[in-house]
C-alpha atoms as a PDB file:
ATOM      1  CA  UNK A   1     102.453 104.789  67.794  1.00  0.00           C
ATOM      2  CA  UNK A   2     103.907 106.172  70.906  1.00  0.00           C
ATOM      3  CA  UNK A   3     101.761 105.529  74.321  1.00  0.00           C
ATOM      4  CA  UNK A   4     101.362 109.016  75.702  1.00  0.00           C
ATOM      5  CA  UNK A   5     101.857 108.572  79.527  1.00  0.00           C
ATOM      6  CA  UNK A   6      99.024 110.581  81.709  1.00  0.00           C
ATOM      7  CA  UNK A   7      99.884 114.097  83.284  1.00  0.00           C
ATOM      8  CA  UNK A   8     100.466 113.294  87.117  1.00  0.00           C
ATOM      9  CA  UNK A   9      98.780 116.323  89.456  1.00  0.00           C
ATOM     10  CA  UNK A  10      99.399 117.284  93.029  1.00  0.00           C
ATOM     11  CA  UNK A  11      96.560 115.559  94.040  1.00  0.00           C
ATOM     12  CA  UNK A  12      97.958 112.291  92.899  1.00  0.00           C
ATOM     13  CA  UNK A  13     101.794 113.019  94.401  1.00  0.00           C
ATOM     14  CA  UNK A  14     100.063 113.910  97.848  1.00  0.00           C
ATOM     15  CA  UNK A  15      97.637 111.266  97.814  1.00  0.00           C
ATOM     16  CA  UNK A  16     101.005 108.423  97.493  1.00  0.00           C
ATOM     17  CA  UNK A  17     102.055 110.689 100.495  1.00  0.00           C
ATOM     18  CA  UNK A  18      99.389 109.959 102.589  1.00  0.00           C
ATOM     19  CA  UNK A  19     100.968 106.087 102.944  1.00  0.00           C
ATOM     20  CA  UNK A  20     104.228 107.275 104.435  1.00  0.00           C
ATOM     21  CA  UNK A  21     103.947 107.904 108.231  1.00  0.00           C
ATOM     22  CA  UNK A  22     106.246 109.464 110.680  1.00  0.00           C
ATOM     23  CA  UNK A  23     107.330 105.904 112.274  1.00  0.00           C
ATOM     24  CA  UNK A  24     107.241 107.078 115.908  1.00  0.00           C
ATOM     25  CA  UNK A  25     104.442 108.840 115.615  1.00  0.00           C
ATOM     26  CA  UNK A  26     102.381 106.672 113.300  1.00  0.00           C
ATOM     27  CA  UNK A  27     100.612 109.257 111.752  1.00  0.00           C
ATOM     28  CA  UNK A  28     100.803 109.879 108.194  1.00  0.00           C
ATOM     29  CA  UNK A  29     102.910 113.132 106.917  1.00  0.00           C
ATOM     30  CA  UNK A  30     100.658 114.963 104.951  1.00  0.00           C
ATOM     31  CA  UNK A  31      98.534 115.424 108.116  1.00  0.00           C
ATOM     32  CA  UNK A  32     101.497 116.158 110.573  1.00  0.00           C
ATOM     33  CA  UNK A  33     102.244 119.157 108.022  1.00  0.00           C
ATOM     34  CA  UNK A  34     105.692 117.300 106.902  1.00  0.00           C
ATOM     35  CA  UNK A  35     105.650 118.123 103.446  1.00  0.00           C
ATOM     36  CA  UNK A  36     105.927 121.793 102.515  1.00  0.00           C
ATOM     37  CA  UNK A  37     106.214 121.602  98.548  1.00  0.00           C
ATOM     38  CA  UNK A  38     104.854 119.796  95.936  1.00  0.00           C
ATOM     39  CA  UNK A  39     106.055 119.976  92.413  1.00  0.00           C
ATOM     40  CA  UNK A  40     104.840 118.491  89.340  1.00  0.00           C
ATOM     41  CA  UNK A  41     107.104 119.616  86.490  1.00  0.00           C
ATOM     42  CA  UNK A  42     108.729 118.491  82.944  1.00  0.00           C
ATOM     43  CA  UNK A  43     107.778 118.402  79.146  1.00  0.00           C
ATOM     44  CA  UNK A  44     105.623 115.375  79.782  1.00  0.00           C
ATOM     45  CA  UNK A  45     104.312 116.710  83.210  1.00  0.00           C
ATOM     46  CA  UNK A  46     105.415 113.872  84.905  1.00  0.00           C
ATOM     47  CA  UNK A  47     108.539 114.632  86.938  1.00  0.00           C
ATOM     48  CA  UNK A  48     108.480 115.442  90.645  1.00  0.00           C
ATOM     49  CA  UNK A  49     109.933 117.101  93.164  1.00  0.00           C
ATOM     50  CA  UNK A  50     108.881 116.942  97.247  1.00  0.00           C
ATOM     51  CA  UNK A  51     110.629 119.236  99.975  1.00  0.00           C
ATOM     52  CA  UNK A  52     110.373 117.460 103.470  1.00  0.00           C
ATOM     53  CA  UNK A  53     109.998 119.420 106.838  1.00  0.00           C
ATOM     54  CA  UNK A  54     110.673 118.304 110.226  1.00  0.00           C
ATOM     55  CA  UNK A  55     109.771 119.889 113.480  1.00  0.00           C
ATOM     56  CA  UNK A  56     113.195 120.565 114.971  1.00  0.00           C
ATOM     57  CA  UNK A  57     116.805 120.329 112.811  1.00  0.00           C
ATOM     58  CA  UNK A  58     118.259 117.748 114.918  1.00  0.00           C
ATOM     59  CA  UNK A  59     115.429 114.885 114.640  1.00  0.00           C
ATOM     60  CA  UNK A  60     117.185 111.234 114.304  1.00  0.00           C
ATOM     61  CA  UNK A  61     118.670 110.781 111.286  1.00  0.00           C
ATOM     62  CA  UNK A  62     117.514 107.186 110.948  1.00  0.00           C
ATOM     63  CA  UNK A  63     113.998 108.286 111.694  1.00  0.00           C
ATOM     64  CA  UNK A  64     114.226 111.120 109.050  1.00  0.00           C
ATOM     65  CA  UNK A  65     115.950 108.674 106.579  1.00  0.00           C
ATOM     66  CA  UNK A  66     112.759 105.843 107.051  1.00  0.00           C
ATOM     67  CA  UNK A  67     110.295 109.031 105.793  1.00  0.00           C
ATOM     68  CA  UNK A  68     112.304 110.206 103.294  1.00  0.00           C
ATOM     69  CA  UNK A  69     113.443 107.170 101.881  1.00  0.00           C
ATOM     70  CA  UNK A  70     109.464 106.044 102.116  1.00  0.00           C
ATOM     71  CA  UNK A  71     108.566 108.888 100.390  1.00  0.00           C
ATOM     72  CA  UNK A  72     110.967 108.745  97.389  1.00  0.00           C
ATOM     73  CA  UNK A  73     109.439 105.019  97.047  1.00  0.00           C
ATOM     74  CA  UNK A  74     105.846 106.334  97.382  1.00  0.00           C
ATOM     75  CA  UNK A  75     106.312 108.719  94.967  1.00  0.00           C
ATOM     76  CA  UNK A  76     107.670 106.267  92.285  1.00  0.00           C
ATOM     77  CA  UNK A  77     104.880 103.754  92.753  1.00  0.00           C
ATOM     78  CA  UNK A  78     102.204 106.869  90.990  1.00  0.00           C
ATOM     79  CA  UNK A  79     101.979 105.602  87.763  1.00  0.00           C
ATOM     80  CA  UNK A  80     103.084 107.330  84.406  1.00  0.00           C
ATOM     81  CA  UNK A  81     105.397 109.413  86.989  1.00  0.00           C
ATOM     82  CA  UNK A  82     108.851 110.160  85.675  1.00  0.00           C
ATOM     83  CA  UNK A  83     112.179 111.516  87.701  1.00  0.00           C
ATOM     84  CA  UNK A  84     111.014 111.495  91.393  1.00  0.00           C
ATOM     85  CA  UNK A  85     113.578 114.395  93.715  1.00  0.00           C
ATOM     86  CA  UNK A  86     112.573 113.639  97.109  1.00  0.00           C
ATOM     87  CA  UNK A  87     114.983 116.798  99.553  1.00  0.00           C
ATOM     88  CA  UNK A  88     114.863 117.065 103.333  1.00  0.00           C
ATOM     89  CA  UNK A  89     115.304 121.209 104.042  1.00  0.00           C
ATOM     90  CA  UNK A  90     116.792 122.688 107.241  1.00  0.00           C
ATOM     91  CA  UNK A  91     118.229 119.369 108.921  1.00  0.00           C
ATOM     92  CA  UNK A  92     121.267 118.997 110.187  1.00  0.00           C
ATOM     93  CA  UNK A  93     122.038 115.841 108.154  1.00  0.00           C
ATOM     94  CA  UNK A  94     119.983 117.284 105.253  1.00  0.00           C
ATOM     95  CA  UNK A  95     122.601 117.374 102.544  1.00  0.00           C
ATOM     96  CA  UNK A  96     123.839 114.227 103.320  1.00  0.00           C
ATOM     97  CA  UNK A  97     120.634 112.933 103.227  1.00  0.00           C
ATOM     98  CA  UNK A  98     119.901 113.991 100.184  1.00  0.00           C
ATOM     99  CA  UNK A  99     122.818 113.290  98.432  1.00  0.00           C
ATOM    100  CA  UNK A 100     122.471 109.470  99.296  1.00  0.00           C
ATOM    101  CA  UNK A 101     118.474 109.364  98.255  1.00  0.00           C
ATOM    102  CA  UNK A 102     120.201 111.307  94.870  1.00  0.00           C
ATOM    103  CA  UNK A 103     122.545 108.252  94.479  1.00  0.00           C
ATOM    104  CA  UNK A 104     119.391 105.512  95.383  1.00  0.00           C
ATOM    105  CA  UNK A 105     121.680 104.923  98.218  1.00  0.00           C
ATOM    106  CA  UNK A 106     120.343 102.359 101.097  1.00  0.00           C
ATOM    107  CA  UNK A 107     120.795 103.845 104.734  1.00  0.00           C
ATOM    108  CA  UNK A 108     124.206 102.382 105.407  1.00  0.00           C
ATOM    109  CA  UNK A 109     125.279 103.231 101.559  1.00  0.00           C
ATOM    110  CA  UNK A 110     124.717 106.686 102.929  1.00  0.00           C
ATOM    111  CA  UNK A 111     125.784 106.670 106.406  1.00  0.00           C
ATOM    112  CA  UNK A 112     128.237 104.876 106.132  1.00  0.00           C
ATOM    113  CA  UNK A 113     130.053 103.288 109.637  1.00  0.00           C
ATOM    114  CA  UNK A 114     127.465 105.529 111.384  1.00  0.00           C
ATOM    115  CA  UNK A 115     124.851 103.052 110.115  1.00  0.00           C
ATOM    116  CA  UNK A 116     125.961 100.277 112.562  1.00  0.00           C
ATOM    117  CA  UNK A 117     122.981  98.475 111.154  1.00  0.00           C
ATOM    118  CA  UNK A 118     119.842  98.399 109.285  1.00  0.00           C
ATOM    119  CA  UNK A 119     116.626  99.792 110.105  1.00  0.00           C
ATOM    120  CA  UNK A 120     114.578  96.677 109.604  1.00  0.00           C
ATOM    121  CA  UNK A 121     114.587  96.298 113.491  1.00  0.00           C
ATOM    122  CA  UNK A 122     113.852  99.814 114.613  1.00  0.00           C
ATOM    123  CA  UNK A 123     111.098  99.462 111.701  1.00  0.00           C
ATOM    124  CA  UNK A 124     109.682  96.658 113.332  1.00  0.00           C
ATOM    125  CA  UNK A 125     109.445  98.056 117.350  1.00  0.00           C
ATOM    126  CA  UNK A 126     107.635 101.135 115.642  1.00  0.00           C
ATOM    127  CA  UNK A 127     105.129  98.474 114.238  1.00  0.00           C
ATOM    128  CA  UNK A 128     104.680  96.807 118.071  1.00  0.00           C
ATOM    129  CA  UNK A 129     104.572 100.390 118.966  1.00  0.00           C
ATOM    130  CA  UNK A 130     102.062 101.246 116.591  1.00  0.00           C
ATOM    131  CA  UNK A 131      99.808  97.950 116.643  1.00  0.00           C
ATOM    132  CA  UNK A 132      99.768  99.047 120.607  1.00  0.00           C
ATOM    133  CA  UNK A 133      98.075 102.393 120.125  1.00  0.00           C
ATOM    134  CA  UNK A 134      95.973 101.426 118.082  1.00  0.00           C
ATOM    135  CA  UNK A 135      94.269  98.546 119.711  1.00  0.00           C
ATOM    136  CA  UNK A 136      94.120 100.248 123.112  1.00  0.00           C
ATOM    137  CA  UNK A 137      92.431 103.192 120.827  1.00  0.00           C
ATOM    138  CA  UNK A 138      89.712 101.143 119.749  1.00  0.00           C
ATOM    139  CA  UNK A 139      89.606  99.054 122.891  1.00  0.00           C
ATOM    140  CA  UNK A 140      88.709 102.473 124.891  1.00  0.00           C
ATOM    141  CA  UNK A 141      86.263 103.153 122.327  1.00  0.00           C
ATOM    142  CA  UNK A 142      84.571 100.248 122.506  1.00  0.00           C
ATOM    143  CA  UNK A 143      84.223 100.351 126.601  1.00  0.00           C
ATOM    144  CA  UNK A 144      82.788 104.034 125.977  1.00  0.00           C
ATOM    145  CA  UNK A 145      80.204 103.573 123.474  1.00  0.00           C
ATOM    146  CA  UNK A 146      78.028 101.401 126.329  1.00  0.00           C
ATOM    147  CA  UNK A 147      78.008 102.909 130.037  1.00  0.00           C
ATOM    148  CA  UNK A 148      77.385  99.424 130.858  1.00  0.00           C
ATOM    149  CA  UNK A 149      80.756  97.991 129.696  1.00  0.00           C
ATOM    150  CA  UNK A 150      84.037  98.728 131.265  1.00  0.00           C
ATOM    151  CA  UNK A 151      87.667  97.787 131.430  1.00  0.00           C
ATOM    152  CA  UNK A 152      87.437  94.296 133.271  1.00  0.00           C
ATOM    153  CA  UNK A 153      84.840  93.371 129.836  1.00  0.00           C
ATOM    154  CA  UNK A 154      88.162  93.796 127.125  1.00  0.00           C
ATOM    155  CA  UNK A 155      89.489  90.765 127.313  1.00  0.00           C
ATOM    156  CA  UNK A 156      86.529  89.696 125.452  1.00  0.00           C
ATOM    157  CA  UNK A 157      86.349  91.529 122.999  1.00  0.00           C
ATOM    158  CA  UNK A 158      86.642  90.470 119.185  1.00  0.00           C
ATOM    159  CA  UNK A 159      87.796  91.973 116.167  1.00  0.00           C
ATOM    160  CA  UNK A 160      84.138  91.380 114.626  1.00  0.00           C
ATOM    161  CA  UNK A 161      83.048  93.125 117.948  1.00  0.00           C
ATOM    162  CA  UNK A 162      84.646  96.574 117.099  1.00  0.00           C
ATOM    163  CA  UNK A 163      82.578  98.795 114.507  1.00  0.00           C
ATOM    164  CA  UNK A 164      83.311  99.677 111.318  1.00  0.00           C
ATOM    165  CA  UNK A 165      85.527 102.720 110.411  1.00  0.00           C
ATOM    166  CA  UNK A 166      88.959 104.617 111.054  1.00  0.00           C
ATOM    167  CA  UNK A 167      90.018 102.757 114.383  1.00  0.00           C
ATOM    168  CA  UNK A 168      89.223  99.140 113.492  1.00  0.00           C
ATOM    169  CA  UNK A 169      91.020  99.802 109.813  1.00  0.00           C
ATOM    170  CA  UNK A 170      93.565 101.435 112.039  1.00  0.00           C
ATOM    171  CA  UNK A 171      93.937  98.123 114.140  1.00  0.00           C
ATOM    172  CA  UNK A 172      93.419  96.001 111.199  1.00  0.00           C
ATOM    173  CA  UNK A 173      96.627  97.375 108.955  1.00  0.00           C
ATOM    174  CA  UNK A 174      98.528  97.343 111.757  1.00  0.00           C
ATOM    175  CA  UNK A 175      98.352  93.677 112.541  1.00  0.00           C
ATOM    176  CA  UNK A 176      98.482  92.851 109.210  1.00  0.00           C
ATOM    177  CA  UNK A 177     101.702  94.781 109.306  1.00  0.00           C
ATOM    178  CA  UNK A 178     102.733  92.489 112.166  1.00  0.00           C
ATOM    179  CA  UNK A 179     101.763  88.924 110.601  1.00  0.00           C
ATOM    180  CA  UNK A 180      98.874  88.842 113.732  1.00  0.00           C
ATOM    181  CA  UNK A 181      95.641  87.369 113.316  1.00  0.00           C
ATOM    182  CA  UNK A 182      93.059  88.981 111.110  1.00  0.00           C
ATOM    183  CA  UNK A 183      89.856  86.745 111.802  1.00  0.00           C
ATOM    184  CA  UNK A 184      87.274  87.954 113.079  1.00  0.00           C
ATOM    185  CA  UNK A 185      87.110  85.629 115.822  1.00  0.00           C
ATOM    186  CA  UNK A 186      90.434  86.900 117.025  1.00  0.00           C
ATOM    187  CA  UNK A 187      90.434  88.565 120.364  1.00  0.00           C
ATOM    188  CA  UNK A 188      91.591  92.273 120.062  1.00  0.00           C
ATOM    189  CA  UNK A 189      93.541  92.484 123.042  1.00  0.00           C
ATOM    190  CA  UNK A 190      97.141  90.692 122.774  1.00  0.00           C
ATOM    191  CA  UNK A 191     100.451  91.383 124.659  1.00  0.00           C
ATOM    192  CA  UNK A 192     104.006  91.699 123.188  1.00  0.00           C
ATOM    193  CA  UNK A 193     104.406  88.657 122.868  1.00  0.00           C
ATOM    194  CA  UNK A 194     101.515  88.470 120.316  1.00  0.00           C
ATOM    195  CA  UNK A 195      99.056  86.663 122.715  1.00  0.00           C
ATOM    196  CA  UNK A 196      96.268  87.107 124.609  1.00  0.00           C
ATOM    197  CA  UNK A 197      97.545  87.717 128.275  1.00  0.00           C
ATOM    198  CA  UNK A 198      96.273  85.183 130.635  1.00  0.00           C
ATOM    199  CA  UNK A 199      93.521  86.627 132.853  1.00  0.00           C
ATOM    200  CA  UNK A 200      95.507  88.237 135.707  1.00  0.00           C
ATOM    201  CA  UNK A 201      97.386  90.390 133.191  1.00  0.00           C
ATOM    202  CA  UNK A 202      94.732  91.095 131.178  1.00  0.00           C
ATOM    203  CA  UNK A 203      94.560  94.912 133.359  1.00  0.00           C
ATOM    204  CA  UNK A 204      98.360  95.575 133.155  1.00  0.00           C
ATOM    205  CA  UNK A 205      98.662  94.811 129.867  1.00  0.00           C
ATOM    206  CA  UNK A 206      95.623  97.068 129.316  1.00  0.00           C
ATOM    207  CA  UNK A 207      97.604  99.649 131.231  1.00  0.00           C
ATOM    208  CA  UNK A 208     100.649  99.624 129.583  1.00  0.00           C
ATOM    209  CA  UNK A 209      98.842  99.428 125.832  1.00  0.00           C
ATOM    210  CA  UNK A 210      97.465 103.083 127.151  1.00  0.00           C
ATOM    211  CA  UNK A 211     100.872 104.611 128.243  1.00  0.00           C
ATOM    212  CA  UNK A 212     101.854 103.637 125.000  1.00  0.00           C
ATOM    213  CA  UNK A 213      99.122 105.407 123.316  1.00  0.00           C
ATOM    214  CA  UNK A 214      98.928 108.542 125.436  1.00  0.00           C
ATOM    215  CA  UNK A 215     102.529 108.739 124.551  1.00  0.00           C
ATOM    216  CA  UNK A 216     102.550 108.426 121.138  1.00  0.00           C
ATOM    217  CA  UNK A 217      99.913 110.807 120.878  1.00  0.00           C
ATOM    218  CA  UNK A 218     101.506 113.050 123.203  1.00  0.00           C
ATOM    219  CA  UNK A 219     104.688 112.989 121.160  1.00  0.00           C
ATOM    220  CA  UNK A 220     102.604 113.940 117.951  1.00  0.00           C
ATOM    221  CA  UNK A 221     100.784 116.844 119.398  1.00  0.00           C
ATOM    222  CA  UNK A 222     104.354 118.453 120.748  1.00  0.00           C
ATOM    223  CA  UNK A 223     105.724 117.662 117.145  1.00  0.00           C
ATOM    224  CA  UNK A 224     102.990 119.602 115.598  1.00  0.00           C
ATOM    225  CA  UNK A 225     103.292 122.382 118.050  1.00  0.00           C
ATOM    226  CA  UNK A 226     107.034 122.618 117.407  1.00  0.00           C
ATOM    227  CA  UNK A 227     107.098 122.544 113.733  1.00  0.00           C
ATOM    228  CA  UNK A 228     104.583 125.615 114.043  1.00  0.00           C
ATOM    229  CA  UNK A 229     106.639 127.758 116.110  1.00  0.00           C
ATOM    230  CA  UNK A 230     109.760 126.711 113.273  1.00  0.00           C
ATOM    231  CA  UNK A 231     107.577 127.258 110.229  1.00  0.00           C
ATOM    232  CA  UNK A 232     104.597 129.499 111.039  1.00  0.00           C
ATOM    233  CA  UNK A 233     101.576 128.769 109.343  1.00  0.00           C
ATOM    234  CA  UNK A 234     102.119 125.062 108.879  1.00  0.00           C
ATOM    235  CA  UNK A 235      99.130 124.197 110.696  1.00  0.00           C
ATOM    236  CA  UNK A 236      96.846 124.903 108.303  1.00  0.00           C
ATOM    237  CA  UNK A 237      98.752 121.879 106.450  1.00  0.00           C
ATOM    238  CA  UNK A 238      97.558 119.942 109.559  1.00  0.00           C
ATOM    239  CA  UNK A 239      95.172 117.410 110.185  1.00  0.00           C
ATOM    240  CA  UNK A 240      94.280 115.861 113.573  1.00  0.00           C
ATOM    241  CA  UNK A 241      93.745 112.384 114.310  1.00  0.00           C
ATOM    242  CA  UNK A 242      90.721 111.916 115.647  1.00  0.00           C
ATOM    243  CA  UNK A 243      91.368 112.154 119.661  1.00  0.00           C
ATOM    244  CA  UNK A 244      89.569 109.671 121.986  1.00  0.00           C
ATOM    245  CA  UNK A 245      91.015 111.771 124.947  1.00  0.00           C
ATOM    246  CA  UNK A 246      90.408 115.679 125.378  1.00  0.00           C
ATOM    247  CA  UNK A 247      91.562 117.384 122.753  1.00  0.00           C
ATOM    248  CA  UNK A 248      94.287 119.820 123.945  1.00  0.00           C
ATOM    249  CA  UNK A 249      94.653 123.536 122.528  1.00  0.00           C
ATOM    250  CA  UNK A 250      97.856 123.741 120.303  1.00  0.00           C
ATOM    251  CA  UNK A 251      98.955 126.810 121.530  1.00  0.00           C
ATOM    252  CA  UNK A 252     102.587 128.741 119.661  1.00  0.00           C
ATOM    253  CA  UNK A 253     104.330 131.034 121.871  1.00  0.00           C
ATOM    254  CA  UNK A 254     105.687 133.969 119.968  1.00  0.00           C
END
């Protein structure tokens, strides 16, 4: 007797989705309002096809290649889910793109001599990048939930220290990402090298983890503001991360 193989539903596709995130802005692309199809199609119900948006037609190629390529793999992991079509629209490198995910091409198998090299390292400086943001996040969060704390108390803070919820499990992926230490004991704050600073760095590093953050999230609200103006009415496919700053009005221009 033949196993029949469960119909897959948007929910599910979308839900794989929510792992892949834009790598400089480290937020995932179902909430930046990246994907603008989802199709579930086939006798069995079980093949796929995703359309990708971006916010501008000239965004890197290698960075639009690490989502695309992420979400082709994403997409394959749902199980009982048959042919996966992953497409890129309105890019300037969209049909060559496409043709290589097509092929199960690797980035240089597409590229070709434009791929100089891998992505492994640019993968990797996102992940510093990321791990940054994210533990100045929940360092500032920390040093605002008691007037009585303040930025000279972070060096001694611990990972058991932070409470539970979306910026510690933020924090806690990340360095797991990163091969960092996960025990609770572990002080939060760390510099690029991996390790706590030593006690006259401890503000400048602090410093520099928030340029990194404000930037990041800087970046993400511009993207979102951008891919607005190209595709109105994508923002109701938007979510916002949770902002420990201000939140600042997304205003489109017409």
């Amino acid at each position: 007797m033949t196993a029949v193989l469960p119909r897959i539903s948007e929910a599910d596709v979308r839900t794989a989705l929510d792992a892949v995130v834009d790598p400089e802005l480290d937020e995932a692309i179902t909430d930046l309002g990246f994907v603008s199809s989802v199709s579930v199609h086939g006798v069995d119900g079980c093949d796929v096809e995703v359309h990708l948006r971006l916010p501008t037609s000239f965004c890197a190629p290698n960075f639009a290649w690490l989502m695309v390529s992420d979400a082709r793999d994403a997409v394959r992991g749902v199980p009982g889910v048959g042919r996966v079509v992953i497409e890129l629209d309105d890019h300037h490198d969209s049909e060559l793109i496409n043709r290589g995910l097509a092929a199960d091409a690797d980035y240089r198998g597409t590229f070709g001599h434009e791929a100089e090299h891998s992505l492994d390292d640019l993968r990797a400086t996102f992940h510093r990048k990321a791990h940054t943001a994210a533990m100045e996040r929940a360092l500032t969060s920390w040093v605002r939930a008691d007037p009585n704390r303040t930025e000279d108390d972070v060096a001694a803070v611990r990972l058991c220290d932070l409470p539970a919820g979306r910026e510690r499990d933020a924090l806690l992926d990340r360095r797991a990402a990163l091969g960092l230490p996960l025990a609770p004991t572990s002080p939060v704050l760390l510099g690029p090298d991996g390790r706590p600073p030593s006690r006259d760095a401890v503000a400048l590093t602090f410093r520099k983890a928030r340029s990194v953050r404000v930037s990041v999230d800087g970046n993400a609200h511009f993207c979102r503001g951008l891919l607005t103006t190209r595709y109105p009415g994508s923002d109701a496919d938007q979510v916002f991360r949770p902002s420990i700053d201000h939140a600042l009005p997304l205003e489109v221009l017409k």
